[in-house]
Protein backbone atom coordinates (compact mmCIF):
# COMPACT_ATOMS: atom_id res chain seq x y z
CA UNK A 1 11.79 -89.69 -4.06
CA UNK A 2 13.61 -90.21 -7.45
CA UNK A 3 17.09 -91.17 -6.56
CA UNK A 4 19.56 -93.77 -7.97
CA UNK A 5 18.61 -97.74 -6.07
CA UNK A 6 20.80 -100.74 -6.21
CA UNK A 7 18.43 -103.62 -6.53
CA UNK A 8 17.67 -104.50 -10.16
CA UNK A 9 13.69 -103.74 -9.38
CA UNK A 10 14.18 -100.55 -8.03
CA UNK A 11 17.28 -99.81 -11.65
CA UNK A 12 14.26 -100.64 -13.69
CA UNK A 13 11.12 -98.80 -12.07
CA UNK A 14 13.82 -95.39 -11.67
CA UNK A 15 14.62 -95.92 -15.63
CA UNK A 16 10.58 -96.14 -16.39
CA UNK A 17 10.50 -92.90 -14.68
CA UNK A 18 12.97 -91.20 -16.02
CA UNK A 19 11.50 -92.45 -19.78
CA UNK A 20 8.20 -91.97 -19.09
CA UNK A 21 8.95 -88.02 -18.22
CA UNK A 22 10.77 -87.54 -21.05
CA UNK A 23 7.88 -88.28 -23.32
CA UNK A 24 5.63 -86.47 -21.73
CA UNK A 25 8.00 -83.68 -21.81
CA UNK A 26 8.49 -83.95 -25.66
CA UNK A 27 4.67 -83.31 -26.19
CA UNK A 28 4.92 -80.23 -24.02
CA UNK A 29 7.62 -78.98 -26.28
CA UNK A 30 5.36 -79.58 -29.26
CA UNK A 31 2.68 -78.22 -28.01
CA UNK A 32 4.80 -74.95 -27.45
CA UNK A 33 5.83 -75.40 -30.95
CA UNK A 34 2.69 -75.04 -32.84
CA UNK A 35 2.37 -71.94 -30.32
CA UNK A 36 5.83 -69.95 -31.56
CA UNK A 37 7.34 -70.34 -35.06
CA UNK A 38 10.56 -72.86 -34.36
CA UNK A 39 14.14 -71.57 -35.24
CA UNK A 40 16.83 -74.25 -35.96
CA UNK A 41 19.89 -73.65 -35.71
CA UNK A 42 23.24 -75.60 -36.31
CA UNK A 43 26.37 -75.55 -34.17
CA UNK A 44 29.91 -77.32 -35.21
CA UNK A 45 30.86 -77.99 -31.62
CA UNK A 46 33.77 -80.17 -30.69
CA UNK A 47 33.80 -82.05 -33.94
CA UNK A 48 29.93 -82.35 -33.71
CA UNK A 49 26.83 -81.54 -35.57
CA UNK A 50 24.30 -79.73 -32.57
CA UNK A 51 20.56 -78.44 -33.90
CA UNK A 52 19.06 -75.98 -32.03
CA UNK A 53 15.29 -75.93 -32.27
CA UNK A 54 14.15 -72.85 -30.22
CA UNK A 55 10.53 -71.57 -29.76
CA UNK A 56 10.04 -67.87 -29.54
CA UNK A 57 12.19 -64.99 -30.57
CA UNK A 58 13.08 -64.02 -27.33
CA UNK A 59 14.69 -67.15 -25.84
CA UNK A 60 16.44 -67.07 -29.42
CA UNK A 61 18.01 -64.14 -28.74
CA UNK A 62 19.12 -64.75 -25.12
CA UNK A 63 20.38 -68.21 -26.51
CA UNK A 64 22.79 -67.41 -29.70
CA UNK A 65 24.81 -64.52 -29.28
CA UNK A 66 27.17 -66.70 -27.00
CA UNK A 67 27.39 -69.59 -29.55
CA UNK A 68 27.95 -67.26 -32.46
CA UNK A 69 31.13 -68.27 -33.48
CA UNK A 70 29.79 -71.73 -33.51
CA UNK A 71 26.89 -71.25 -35.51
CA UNK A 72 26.72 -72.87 -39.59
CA UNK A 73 24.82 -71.91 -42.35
CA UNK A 74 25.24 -75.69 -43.55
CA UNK A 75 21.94 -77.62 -42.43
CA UNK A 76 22.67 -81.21 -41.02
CA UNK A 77 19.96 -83.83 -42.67
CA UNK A 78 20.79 -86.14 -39.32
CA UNK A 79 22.48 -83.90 -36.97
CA UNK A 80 24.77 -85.76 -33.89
CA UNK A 81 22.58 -84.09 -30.96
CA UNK A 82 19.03 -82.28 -30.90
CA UNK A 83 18.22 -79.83 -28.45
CA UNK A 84 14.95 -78.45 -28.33
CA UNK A 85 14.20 -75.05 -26.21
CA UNK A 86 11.18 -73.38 -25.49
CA UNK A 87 10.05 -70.37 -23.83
CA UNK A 88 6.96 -70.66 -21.34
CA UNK A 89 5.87 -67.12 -20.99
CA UNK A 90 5.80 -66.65 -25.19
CA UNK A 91 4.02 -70.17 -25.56
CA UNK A 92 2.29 -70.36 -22.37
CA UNK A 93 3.11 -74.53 -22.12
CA UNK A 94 4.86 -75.35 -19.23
CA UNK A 95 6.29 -79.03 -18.83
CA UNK A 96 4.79 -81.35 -16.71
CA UNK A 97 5.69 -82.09 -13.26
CA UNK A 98 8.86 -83.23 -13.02
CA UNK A 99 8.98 -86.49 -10.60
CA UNK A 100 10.86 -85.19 -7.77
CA UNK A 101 9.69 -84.70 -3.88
CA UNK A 102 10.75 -81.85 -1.77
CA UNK A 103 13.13 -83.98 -0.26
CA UNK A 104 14.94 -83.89 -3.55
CA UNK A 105 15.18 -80.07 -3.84
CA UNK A 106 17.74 -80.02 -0.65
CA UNK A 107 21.17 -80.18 -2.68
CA UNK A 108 22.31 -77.98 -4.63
CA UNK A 109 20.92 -74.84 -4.33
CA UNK A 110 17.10 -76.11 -4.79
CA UNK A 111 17.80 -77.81 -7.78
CA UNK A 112 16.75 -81.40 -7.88
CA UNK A 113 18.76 -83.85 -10.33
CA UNK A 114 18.37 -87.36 -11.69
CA UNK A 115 20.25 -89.68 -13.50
CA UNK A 116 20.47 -93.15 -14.82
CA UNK A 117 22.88 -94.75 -17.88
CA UNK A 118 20.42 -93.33 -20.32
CA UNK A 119 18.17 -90.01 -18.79
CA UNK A 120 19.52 -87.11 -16.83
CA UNK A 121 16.99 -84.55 -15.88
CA UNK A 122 17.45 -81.53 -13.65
CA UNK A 123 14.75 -78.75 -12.48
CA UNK A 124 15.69 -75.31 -11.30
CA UNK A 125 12.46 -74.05 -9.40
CA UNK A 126 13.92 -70.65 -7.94
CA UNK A 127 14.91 -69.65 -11.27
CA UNK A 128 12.05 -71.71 -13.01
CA UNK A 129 13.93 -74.12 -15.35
CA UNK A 130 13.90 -77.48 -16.67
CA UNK A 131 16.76 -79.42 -18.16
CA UNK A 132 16.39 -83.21 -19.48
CA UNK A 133 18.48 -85.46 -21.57
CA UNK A 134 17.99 -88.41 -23.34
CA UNK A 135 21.53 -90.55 -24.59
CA UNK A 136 20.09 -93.16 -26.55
CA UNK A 137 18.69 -90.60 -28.91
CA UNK A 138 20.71 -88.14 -28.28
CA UNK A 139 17.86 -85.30 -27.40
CA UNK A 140 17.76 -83.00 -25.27
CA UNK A 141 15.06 -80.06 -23.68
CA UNK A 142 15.42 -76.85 -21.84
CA UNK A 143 12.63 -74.93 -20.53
CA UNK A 144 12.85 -71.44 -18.70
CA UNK A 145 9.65 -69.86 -17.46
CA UNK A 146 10.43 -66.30 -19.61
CA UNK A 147 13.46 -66.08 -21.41
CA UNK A 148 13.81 -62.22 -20.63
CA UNK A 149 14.42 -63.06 -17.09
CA UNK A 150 17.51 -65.23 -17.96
CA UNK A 151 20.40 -63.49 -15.89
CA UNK A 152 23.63 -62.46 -17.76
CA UNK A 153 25.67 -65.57 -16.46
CA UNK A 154 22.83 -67.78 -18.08
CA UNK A 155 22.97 -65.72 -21.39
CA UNK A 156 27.21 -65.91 -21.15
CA UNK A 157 26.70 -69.97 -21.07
CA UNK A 158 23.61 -70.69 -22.37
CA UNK A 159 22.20 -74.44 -21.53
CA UNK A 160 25.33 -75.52 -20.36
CA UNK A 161 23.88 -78.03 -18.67
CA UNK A 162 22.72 -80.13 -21.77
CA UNK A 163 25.61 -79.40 -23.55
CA UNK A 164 27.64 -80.41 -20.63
CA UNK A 165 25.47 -84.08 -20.81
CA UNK A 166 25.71 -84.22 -24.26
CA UNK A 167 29.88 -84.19 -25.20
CA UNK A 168 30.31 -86.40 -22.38
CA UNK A 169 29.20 -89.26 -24.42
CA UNK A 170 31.74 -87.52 -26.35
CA UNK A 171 35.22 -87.68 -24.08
CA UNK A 172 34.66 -83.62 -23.38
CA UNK A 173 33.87 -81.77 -20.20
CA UNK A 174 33.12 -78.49 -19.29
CA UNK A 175 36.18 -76.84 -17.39
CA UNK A 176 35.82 -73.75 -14.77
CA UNK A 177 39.09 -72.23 -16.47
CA UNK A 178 39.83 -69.03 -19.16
CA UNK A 179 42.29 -70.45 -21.66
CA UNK A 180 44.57 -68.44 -24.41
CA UNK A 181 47.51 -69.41 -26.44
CA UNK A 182 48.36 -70.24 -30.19
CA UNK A 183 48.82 -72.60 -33.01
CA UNK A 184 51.33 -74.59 -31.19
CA UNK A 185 49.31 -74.85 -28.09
CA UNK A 186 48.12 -72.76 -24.62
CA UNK A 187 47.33 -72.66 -21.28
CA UNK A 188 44.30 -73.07 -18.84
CA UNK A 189 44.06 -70.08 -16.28
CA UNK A 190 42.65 -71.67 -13.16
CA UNK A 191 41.01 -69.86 -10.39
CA UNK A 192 37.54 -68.71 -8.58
CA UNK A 193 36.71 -65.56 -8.34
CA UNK A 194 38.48 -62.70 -8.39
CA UNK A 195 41.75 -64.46 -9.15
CA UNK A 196 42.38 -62.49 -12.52
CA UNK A 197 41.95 -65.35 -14.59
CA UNK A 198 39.40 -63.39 -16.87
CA UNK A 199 41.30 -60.04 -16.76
CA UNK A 200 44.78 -61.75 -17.58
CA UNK A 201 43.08 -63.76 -20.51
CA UNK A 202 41.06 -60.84 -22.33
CA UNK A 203 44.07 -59.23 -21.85
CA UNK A 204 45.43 -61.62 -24.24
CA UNK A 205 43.28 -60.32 -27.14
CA UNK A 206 45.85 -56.81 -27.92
CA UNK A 207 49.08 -59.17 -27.60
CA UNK A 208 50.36 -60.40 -31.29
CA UNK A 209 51.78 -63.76 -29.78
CA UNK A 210 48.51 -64.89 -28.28
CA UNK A 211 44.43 -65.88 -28.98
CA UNK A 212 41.42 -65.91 -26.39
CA UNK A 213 39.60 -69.39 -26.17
CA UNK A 214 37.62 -68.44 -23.64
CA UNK A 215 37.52 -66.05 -20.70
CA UNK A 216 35.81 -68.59 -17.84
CA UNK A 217 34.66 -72.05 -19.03
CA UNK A 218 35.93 -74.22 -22.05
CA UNK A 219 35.50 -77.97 -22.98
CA UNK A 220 38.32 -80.00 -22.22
CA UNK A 221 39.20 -83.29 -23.54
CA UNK A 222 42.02 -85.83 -22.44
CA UNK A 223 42.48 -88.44 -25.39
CA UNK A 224 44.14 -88.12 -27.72
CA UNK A 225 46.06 -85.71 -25.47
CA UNK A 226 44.65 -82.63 -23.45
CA UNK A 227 42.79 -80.05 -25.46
CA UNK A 228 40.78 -77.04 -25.28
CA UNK A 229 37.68 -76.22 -27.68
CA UNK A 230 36.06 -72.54 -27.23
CA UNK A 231 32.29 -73.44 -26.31
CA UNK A 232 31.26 -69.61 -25.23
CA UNK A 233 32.20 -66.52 -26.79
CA UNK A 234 31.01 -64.38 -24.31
CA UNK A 235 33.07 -62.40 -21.48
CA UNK A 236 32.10 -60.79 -17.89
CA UNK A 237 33.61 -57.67 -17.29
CA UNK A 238 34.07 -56.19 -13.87
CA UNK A 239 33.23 -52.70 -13.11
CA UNK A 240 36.96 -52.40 -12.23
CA UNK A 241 38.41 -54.10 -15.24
CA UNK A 242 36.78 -51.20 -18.03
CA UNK A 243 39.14 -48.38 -17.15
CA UNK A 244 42.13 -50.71 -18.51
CA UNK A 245 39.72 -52.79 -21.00
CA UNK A 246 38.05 -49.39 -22.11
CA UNK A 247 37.16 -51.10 -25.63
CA UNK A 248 34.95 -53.60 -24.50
CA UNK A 249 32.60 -50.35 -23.19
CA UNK A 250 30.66 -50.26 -26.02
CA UNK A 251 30.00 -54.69 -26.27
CA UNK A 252 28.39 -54.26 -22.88
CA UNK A 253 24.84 -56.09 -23.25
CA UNK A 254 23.95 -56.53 -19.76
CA UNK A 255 24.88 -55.68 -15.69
CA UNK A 256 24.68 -57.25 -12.76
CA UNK A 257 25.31 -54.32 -10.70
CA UNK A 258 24.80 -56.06 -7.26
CA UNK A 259 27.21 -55.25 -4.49
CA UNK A 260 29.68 -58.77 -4.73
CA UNK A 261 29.36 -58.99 -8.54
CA UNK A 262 29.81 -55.37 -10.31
CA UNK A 263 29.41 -57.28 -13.82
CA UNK A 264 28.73 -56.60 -17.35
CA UNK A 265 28.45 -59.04 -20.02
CA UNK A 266 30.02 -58.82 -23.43
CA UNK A 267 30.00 -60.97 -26.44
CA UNK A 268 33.11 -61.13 -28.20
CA UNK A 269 32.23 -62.31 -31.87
CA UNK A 270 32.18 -61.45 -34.19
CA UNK A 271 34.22 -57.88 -33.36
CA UNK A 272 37.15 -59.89 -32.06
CA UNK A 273 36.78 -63.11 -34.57
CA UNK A 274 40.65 -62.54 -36.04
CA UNK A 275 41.86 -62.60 -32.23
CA UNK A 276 40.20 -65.45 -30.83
CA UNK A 277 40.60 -69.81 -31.40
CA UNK A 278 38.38 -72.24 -31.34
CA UNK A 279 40.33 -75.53 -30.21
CA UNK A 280 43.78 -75.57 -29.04
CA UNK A 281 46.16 -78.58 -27.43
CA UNK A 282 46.80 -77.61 -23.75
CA UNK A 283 50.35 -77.50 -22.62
CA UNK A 284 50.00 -76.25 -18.87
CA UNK A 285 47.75 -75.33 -15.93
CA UNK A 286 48.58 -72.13 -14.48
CA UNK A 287 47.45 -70.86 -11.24
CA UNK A 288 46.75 -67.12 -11.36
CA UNK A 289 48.00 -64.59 -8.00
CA UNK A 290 47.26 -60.89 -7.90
CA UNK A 291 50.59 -59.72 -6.63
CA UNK A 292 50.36 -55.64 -7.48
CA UNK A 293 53.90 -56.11 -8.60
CA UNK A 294 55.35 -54.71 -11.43
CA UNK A 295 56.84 -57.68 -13.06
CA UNK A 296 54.73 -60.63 -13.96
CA UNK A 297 56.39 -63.99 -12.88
CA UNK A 298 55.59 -68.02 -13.08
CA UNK A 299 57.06 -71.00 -10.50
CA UNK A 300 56.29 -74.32 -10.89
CA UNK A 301 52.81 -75.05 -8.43
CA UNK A 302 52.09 -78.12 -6.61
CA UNK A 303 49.18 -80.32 -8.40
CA UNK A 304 47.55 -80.77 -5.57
CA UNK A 305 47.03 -76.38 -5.36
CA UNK A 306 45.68 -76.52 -8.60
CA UNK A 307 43.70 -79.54 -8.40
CA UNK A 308 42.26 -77.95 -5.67
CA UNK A 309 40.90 -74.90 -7.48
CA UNK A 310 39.87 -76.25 -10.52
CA UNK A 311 38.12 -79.33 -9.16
CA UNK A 312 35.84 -76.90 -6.60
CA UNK A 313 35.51 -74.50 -8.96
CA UNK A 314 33.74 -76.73 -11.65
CA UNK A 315 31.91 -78.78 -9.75
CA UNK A 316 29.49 -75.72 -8.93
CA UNK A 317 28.21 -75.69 -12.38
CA UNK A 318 27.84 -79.37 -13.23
CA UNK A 319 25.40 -80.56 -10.39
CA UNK A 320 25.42 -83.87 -9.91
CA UNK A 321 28.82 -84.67 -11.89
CA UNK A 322 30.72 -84.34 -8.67
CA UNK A 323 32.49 -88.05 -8.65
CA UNK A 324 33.34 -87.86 -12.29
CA UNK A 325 34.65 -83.84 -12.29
CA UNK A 326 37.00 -84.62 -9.57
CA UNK A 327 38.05 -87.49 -11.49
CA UNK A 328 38.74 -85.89 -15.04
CA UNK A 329 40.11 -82.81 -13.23
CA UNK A 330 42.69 -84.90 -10.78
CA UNK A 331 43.99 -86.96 -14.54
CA UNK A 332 44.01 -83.66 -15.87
CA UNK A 333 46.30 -81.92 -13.21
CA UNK A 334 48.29 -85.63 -13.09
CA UNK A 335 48.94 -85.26 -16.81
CA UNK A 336 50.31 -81.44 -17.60
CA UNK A 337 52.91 -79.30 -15.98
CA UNK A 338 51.60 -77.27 -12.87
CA UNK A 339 52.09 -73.36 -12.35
CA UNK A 340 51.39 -70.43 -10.41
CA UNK A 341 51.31 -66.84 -12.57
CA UNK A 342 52.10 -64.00 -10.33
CA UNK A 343 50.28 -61.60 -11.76
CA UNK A 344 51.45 -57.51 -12.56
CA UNK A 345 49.76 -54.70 -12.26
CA UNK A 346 50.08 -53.53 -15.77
CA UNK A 347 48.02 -56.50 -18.19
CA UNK A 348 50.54 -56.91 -21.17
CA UNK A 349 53.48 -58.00 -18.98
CA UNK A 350 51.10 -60.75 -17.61
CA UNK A 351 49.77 -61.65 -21.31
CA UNK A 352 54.16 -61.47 -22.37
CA UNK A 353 55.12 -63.68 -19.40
CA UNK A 354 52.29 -66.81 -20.69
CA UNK A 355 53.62 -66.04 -24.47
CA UNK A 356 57.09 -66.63 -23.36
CA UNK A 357 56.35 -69.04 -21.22
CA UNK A 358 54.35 -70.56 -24.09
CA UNK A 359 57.52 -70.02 -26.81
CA UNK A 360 59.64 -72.23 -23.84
CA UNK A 361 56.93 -75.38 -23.52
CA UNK A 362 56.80 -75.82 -27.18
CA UNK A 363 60.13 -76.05 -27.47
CA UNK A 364 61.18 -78.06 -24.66
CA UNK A 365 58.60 -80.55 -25.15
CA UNK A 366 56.47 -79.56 -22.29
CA UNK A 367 59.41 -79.38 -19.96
CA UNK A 368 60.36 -76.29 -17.98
């Protein structure tokens, strides 16, 4: 079983395996590459330089939509990070066997994860997917088994996984939170589920005072001070949501109509480009409540109640992070002013009650 030893022996003999499997795993991707024609790509992504090199249309096409607003026509000679993605079903290469037992598959949700100071590799068998990461050289791989099986919360955040390895190195970390504001700063909307955090913040796109970041996961940074940067520009819609969001109707590029989710995906650049940010400072945490009222309302919230929705709620989608998510998220909590948003009915007195709330941080220093 490949899992993290103590003893010097056993550090050494998990790091040989870990490097050894990449290697092999970069002559898989080749081999897929003389099979496809390879697409690169550049992304400026929190202050960095990220190539995509994707093999076959298809997985191209799943993959960029999302990063759009990301994407440069400016090629890098020595780009910061290297990503290479490939699509099994249009190459027919699959990678090799990754080095895990079934022993290994038992935590989260099948997928088995390894890590040392240098390697991280994950592999998704229920959903056929490979992830691996290399720090030293900053390279990174993602396989999927057919790339038009890739589920509309995979196309909304494509390879977050690798990114997510990558800007660590980097002081960032993905957040489970929708975040809007302007020039002088914004807010993180914190909450799972159903707790209007994506309605409230899309609502934010018709309201003059305020910009979308993003509508469920950001980066997040600490140092210098706490800041946002806008690494998907994709939104799900619920069924629900369209009759008061009717203009997103006609961005709809994918469902998940099953009972629990009633989804559709949308992808917000470049229609919306003039509405949305790419990086903002963050001035508070708020903690969204459906109320039904008619007024919108904020209190000040306990840390600890938002710490204990935010923490949760990201650790789902960074397997294998969980000691150093609860960490960033607990400094993070520790560090800005806490609040729960009672949420109204009608969307624009929500999206007025964060811009005023906004106008009163800024000018108070952070203190309300």
């Amino acid at each position: 079983m490949i899992t993290q030893q103590t003893t010097s022996a056993a550090n050494s003999d998990f790091h040989t395996t870990l490097a050894s499997y990449c290697s092999t795993l970069d002559g898989s991707y080749q081999r897929a590459a003389i099979t496809q024609p390879v697409q690169s790509h550049y992304l400026r992504m929190a202050g960095q330089c990220i190539c995509l090199r994707i093999t076959g249309t298809g997985l191209a096409e799943a993959t960029l939509p999302a990063l759009a607003h990301l994407l440069t026509t400016e090629e890098a000679a020595a780009p910061d990070i290297t990503l290479h993605l490939w699509d099994g079903a249009a190459s027919g290469v699959r990678p090799p066997r990754p080095p895990f037992t079934p022993d290994d598959y038992r935590r989260y949700g099948q997928r088995a994860i390894a890590h040392d100071k240098t390697y991280s590799l994950m592999h998704a068998p229920t959903v056929d997917q490979l992830f691996a990461y290399d720090r030293a050289t900053r390279t990174g791989y993602f396989w999927v088994q057919d790339a038009s099986q890739l589920s509309i919360y995979e196309r909304a955040a494509p390879v977050q996984t690798l990114f997510h390895w990558a800007l660590h190195d980097f002081g960032w970390q993905i957040v489970h939170a929708a975040a809007v504001g302007n020039e002088g700063g914004g807010v993180l909307l914190v909450g799972g589920t159903g707790a209007g955090k994506s309605t409230t913040a899309l609502s934010c796109l018709a309201h003059d005072g305020l910009r979308l970041l993003s509508d469920d996961k950001c980066l997040v940074r600490l140092e210098p001070e706490p800041q946002a940067f806008a690494l998907f520009s994709s939104a799900k819609i619920k069924g629900d949501m369209l009759p008061r969001l009717p203009h997103f109707r006609p961005l709809l590029s994918g469902w998940d109509d099953s009972y629990k989710a009633n989804k559709g995906l949308v992808f917000l650049y470049p229609t919306f480009a003039n509405r949305m940010m790419t990086t903002l400072p963050i001035r508070a945490l708020l903690l969204p409540a459906i109320t039904h009222g008619e007024h919108a309302a904020n209190h000040r919230a306990a840390a600890g109640d938002v710490f204990r929705q935010l923490g949760p709620s990201t650790v789902i989608w960074l397997p294998g992070a969980e000691a150093d998510n609860y960490r960033f998220t607990a400094e993070l909590v520790r560090r800005l002013p806490c609040y729960r948003l009672d949420l109204a009915s009608e969307p624009k007195r929500n999206a007025d009650t964060i811009s005023e709330m906004l106008d009163t941080l800024q000018n108070s220093g952070n203190a309300i």
